[in-house]
C-alpha atoms as a PDB file:
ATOM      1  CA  UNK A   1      83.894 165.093 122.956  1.00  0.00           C
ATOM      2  CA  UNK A   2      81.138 167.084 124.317  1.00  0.00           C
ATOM      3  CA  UNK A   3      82.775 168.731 127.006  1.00  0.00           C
ATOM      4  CA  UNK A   4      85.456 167.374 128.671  1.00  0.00           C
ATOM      5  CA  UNK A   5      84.460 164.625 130.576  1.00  0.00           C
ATOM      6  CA  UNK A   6      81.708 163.877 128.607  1.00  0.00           C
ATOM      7  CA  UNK A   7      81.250 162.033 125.138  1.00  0.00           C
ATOM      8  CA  UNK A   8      78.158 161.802 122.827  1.00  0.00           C
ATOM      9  CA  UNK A   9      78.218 157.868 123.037  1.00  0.00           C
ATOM     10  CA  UNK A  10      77.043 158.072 126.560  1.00  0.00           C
ATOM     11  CA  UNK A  11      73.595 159.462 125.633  1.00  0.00           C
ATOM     12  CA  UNK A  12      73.127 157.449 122.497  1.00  0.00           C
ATOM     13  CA  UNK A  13      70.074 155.415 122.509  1.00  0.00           C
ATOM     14  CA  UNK A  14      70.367 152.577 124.484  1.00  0.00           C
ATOM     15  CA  UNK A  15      68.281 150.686 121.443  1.00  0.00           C
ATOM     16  CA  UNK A  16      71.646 151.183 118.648  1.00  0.00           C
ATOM     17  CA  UNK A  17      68.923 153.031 116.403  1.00  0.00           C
ATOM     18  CA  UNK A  18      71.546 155.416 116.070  1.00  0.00           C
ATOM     19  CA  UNK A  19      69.856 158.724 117.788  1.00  0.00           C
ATOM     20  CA  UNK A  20      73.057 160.377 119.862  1.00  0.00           C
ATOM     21  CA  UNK A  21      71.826 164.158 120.108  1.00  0.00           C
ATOM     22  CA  UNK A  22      72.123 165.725 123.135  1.00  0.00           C
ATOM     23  CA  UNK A  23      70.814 169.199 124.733  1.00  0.00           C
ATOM     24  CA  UNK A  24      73.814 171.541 125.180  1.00  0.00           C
ATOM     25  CA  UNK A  25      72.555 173.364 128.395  1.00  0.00           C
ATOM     26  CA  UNK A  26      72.705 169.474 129.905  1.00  0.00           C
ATOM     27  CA  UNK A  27      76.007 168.646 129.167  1.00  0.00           C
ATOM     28  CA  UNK A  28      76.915 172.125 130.710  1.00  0.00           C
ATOM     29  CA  UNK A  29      75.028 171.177 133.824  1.00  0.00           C
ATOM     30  CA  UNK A  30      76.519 168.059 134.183  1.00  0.00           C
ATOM     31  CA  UNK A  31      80.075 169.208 133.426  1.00  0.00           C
ATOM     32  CA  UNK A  32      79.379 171.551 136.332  1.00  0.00           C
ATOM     33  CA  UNK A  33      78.133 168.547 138.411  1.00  0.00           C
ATOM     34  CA  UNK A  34      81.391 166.741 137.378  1.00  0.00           C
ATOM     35  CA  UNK A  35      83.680 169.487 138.448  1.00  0.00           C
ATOM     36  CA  UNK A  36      82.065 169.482 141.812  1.00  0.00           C
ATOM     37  CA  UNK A  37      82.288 166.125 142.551  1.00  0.00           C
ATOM     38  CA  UNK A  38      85.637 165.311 141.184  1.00  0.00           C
ATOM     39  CA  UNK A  39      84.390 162.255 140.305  1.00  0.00           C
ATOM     40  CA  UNK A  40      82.738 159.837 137.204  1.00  0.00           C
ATOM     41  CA  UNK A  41      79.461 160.338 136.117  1.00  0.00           C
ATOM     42  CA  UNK A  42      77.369 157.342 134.500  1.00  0.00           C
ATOM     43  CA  UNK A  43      74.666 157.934 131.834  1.00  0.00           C
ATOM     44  CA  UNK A  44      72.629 154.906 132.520  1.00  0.00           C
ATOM     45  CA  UNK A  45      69.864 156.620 130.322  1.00  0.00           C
ATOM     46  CA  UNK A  46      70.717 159.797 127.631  1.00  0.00           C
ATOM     47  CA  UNK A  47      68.737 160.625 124.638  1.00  0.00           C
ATOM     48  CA  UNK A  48      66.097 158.507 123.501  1.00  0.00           C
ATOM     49  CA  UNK A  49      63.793 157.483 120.053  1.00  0.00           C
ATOM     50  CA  UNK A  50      60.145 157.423 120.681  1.00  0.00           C
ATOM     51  CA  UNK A  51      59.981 154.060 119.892  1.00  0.00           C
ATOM     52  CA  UNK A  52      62.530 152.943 122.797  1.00  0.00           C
ATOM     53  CA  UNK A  53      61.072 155.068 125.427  1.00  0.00           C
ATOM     54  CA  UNK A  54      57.440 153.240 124.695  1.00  0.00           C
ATOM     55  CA  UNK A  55      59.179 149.853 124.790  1.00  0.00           C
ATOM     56  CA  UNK A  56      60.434 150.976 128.202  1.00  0.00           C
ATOM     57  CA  UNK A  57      57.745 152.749 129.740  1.00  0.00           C
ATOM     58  CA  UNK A  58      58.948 155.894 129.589  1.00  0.00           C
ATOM     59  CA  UNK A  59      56.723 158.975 129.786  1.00  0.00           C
ATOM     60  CA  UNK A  60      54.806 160.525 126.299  1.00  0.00           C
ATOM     61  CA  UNK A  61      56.332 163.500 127.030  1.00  0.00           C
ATOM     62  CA  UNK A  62      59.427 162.744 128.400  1.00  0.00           C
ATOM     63  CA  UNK A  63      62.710 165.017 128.105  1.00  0.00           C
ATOM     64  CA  UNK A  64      64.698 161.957 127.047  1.00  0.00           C
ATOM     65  CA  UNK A  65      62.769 162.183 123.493  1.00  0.00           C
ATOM     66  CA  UNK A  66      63.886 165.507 123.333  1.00  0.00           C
ATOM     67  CA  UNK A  67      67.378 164.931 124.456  1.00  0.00           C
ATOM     68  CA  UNK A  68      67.529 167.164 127.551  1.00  0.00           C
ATOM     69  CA  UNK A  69      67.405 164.393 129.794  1.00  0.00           C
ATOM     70  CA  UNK A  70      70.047 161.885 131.640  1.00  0.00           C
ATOM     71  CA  UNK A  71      69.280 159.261 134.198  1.00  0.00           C
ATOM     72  CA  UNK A  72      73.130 159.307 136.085  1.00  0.00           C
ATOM     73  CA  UNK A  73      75.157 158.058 138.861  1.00  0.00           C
ATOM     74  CA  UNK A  74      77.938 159.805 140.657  1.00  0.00           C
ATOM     75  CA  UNK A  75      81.036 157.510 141.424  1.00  0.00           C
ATOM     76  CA  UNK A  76      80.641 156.632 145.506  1.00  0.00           C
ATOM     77  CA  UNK A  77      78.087 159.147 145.987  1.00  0.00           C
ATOM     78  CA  UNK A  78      74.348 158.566 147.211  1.00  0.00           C
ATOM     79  CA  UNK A  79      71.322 159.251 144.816  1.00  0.00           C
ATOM     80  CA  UNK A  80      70.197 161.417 147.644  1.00  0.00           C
ATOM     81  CA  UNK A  81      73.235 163.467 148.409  1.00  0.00           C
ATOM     82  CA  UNK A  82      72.941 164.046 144.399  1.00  0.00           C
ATOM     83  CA  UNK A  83      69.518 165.241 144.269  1.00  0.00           C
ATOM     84  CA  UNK A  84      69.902 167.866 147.044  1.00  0.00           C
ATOM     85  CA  UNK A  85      72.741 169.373 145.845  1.00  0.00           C
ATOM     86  CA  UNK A  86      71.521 170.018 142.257  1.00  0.00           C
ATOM     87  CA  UNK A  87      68.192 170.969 144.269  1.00  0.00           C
ATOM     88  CA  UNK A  88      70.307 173.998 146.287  1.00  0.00           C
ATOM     89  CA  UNK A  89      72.297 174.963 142.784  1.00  0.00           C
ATOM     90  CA  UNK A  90      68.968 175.197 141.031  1.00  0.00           C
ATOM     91  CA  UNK A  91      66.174 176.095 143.239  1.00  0.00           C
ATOM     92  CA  UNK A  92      64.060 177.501 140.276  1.00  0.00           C
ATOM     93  CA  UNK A  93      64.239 175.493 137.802  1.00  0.00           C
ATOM     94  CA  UNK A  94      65.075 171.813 135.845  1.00  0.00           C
ATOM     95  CA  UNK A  95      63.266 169.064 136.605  1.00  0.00           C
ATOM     96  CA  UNK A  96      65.074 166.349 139.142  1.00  0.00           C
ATOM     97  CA  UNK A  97      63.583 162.894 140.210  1.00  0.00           C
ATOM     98  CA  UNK A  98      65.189 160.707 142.968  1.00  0.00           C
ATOM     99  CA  UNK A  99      65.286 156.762 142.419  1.00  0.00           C
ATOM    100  CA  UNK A 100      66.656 154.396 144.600  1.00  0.00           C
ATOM    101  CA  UNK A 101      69.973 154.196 142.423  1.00  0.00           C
ATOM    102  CA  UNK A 102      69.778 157.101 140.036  1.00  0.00           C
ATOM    103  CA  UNK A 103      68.930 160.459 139.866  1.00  0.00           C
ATOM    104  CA  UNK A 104      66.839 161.294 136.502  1.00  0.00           C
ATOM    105  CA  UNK A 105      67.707 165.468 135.573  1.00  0.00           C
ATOM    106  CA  UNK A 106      66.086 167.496 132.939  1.00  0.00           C
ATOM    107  CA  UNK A 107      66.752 170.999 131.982  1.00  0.00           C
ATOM    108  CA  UNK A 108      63.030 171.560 131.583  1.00  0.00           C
ATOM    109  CA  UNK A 109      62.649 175.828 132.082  1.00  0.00           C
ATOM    110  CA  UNK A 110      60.430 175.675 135.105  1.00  0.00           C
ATOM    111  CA  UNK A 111      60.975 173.641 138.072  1.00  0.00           C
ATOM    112  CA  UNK A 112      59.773 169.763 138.947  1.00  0.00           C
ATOM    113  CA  UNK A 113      61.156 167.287 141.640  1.00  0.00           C
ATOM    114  CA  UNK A 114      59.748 163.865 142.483  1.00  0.00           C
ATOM    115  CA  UNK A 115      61.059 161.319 145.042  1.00  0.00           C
ATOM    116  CA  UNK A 116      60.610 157.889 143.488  1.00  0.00           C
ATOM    117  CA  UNK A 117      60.179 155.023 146.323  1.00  0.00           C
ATOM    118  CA  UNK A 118      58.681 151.137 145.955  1.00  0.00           C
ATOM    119  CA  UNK A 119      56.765 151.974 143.499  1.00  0.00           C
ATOM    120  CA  UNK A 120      55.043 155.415 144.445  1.00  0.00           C
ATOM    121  CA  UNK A 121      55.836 158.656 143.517  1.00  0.00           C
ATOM    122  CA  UNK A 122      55.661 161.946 145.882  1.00  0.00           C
ATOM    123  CA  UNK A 123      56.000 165.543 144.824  1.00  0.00           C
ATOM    124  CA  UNK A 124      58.493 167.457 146.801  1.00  0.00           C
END
């Protein structure tokens, strides 16, 4: 167990090369983000090996190769309502992206939002 709600098999990479590590200051914020909500939290995406996040399309730099990263979904709660509430908790920093199903967080220092939609990105 990680915390506890959490367990290091949800962030493993989603390839079985065997990379499970995971950024402490993440699970913290998502423990938090648990306790709010009251409810489950899906890791659709956690940590992953270079060679994985190519194969996907995933960014060079992205904060899933560094394992501060999760792509998640709260039990019966919208993306949206998601995103602005870890928006308000953390004006000034991590790094948040809205999809259509998912929100994508990063505990990235400075902050960085992005609102996915059909294709196109916009900076918020």
């Amino acid at each position: 167990m990680l915390s506890k709600n959490f367990h290091r098999e949800e962030f493993e990479c989603r390839c079985q090369c065997g990379m499970d590590i995971v950024d402490a200051e993440l699970i913290s914020t998502l423990q938090e983000l648990r306790d709010h909500y009251n409810k489950k939290i899906t890791i659709s995406s956690g940590c992953r090996c270079p060679a994985h996040n190519a194969a996907i399309g995933g960014e060079v730099d992205s904060f899933h190769i560094k394992a501060k990263a999760a792509d998640i979904k709260v039990a019966n709660t919208p993306p949206i309502a998601i995103y602005h509430y870890i928006d308000r908790k953390y004006p000034n920093k991590y790094g948040l992206i809205l999809y259509k199903t998912f929100v994508h967080i990063d505990v990235r220092p400075d902050k960085y939002r992005k609102i996915k939609g059909e294709g196109h990105g916009r900076n918020v």
